[in-house]
C-alpha atoms as a PDB file:
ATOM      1  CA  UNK A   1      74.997  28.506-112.675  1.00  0.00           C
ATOM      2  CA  UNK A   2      71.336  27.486-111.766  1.00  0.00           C
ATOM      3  CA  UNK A   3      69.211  29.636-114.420  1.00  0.00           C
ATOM      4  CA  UNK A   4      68.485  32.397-111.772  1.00  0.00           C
ATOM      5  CA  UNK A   5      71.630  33.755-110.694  1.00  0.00           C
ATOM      6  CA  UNK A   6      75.003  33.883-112.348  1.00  0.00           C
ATOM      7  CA  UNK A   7      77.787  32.427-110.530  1.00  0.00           C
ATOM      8  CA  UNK A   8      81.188  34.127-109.972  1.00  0.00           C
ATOM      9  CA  UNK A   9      82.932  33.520-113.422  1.00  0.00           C
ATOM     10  CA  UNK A  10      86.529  34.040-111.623  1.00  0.00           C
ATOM     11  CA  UNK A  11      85.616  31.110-109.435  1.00  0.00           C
ATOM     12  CA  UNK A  12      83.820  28.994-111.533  1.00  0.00           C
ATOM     13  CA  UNK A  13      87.107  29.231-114.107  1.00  0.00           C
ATOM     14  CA  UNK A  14      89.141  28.522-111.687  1.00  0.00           C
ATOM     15  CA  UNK A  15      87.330  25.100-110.516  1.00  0.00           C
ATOM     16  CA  UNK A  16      87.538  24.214-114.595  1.00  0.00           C
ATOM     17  CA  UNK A  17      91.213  24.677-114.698  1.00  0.00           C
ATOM     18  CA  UNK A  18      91.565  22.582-111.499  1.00  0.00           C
ATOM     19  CA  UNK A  19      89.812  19.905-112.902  1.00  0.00           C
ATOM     20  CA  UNK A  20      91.509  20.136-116.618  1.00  0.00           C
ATOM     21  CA  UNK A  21      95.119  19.736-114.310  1.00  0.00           C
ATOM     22  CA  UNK A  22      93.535  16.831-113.045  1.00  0.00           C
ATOM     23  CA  UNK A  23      92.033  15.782-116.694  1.00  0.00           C
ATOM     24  CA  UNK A  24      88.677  16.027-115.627  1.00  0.00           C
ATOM     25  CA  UNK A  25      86.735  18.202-118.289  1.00  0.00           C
ATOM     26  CA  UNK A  26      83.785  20.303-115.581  1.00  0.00           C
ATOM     27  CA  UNK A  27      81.104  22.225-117.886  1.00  0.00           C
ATOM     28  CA  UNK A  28      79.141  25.063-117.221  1.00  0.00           C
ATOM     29  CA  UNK A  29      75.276  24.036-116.893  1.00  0.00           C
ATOM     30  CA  UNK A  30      72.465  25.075-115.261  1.00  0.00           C
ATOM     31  CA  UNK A  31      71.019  23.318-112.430  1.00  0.00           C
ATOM     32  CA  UNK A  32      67.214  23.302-110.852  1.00  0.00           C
ATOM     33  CA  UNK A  33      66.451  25.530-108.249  1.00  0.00           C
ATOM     34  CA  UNK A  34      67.873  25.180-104.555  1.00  0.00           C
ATOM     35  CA  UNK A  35      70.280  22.181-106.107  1.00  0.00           C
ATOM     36  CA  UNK A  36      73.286  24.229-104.495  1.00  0.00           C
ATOM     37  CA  UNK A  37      73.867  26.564-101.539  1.00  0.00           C
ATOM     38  CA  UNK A  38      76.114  28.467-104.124  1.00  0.00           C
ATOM     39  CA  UNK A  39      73.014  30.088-105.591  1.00  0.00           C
ATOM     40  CA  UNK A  40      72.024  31.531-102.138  1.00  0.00           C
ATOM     41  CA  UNK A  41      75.433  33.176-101.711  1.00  0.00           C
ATOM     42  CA  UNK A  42      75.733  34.414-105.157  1.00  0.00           C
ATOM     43  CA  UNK A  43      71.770  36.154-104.358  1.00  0.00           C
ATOM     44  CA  UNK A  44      73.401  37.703-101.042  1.00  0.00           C
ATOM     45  CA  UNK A  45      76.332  38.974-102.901  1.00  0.00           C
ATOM     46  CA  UNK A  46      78.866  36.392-101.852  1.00  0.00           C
ATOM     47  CA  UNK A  47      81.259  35.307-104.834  1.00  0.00           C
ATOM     48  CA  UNK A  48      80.506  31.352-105.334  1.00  0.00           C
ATOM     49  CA  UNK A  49      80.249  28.849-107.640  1.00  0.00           C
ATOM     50  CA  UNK A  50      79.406  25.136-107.680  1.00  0.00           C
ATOM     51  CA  UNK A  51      81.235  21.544-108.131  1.00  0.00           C
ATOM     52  CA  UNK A  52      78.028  19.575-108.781  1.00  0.00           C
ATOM     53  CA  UNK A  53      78.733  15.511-108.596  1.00  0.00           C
ATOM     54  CA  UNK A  54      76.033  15.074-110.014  1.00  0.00           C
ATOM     55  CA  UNK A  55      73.342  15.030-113.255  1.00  0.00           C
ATOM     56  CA  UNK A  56      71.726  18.064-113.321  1.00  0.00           C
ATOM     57  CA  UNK A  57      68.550  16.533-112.558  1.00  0.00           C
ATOM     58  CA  UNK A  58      67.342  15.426-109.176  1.00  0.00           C
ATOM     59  CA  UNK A  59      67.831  11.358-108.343  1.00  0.00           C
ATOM     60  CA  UNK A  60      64.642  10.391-106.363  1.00  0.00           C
ATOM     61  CA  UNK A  61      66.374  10.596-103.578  1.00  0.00           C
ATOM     62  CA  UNK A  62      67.610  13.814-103.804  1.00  0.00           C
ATOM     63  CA  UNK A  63      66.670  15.314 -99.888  1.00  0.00           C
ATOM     64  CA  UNK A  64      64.798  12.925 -98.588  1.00  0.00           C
ATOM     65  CA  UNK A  65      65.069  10.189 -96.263  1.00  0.00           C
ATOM     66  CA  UNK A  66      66.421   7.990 -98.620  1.00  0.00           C
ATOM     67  CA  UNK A  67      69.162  10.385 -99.269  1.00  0.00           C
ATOM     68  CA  UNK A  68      72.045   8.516 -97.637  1.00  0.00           C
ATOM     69  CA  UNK A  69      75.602   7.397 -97.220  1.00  0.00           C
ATOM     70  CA  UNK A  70      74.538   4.305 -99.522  1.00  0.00           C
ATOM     71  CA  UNK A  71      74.005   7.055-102.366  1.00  0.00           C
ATOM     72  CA  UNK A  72      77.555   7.953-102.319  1.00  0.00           C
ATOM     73  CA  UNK A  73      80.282   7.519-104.787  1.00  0.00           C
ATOM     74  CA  UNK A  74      83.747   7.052-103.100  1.00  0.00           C
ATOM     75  CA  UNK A  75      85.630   7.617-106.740  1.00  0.00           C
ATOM     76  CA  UNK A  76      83.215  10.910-107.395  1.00  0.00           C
ATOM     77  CA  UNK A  77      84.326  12.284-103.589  1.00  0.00           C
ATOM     78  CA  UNK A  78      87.575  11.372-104.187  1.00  0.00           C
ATOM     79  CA  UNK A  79      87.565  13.662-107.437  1.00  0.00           C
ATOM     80  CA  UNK A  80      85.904  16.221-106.407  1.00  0.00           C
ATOM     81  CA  UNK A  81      88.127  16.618-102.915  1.00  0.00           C
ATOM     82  CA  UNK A  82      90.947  16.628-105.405  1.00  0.00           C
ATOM     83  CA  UNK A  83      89.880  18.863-107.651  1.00  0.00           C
ATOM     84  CA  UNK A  84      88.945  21.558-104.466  1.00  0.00           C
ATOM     85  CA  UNK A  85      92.890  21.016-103.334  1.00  0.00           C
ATOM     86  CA  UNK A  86      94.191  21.596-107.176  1.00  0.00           C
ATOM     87  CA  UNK A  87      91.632  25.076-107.081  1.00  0.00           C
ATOM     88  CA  UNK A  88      92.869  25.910-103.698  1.00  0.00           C
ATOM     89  CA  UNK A  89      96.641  25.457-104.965  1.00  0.00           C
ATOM     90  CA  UNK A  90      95.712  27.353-108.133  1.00  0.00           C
ATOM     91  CA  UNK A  91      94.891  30.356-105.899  1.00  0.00           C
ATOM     92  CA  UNK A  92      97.228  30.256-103.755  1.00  0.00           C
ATOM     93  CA  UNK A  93     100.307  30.831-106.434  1.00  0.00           C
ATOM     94  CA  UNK A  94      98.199  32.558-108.982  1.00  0.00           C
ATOM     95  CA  UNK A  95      94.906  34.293-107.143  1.00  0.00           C
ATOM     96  CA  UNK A  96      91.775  34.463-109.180  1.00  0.00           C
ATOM     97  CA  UNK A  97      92.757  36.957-112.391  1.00  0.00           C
ATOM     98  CA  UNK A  98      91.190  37.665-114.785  1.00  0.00           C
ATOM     99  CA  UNK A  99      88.876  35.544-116.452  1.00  0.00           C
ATOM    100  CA  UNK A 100      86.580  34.834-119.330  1.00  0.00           C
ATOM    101  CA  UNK A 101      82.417  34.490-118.234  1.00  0.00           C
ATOM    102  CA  UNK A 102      81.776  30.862-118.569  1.00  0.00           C
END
């Protein structure tokens, strides 16, 4: 969620369980403004939610040219690819259900 719109609670449940199966504990926060395409799907209608690797705040250099390859975390890529394949797995045996609003 990103304090404007609320994020599809189906999905964003479903990323949480896929990262408890993995022992990763993912919280529900809000995020600043424009932080994640999610929010501009969720404002056109289109069920989304987001796997921030991140704080919620901006680092400095957070889209800009600075913002580079360097910045990356191989571990925190490797974690969050692996927690999309556990959510994608989820679905496929079990679809979304029915879930609690985070």
């Amino acid at each position: 969620m990103n304090g404007i719109v609320s994020h599809d609670p189906a999905l964003c449940n479903l990323m949480k369980r896929a990262g408890q199966s993995l022992g990763t504990e993912l919280g529900f926060t809000s995020i600043y403004i424009g932080a994640s395409d999610a929010a501009a799907f969720t404002q056109k209608g289109i069920s989304s939610c987001c796997l921030a690797a991140m704080n919620p705040g901006p680092p400095r250099y957070y889209h800009t040219r600075y913002d580079n390859w360097d910045n990356m975390d191989v571990e925190c890529i490797h974690m969050a690819l692996s927690i999309v394949i556990q959510a994608a797995h989820i679905f496929a045996s079990e679809g979304l259900g029915a879930s609690p609003s985070p």
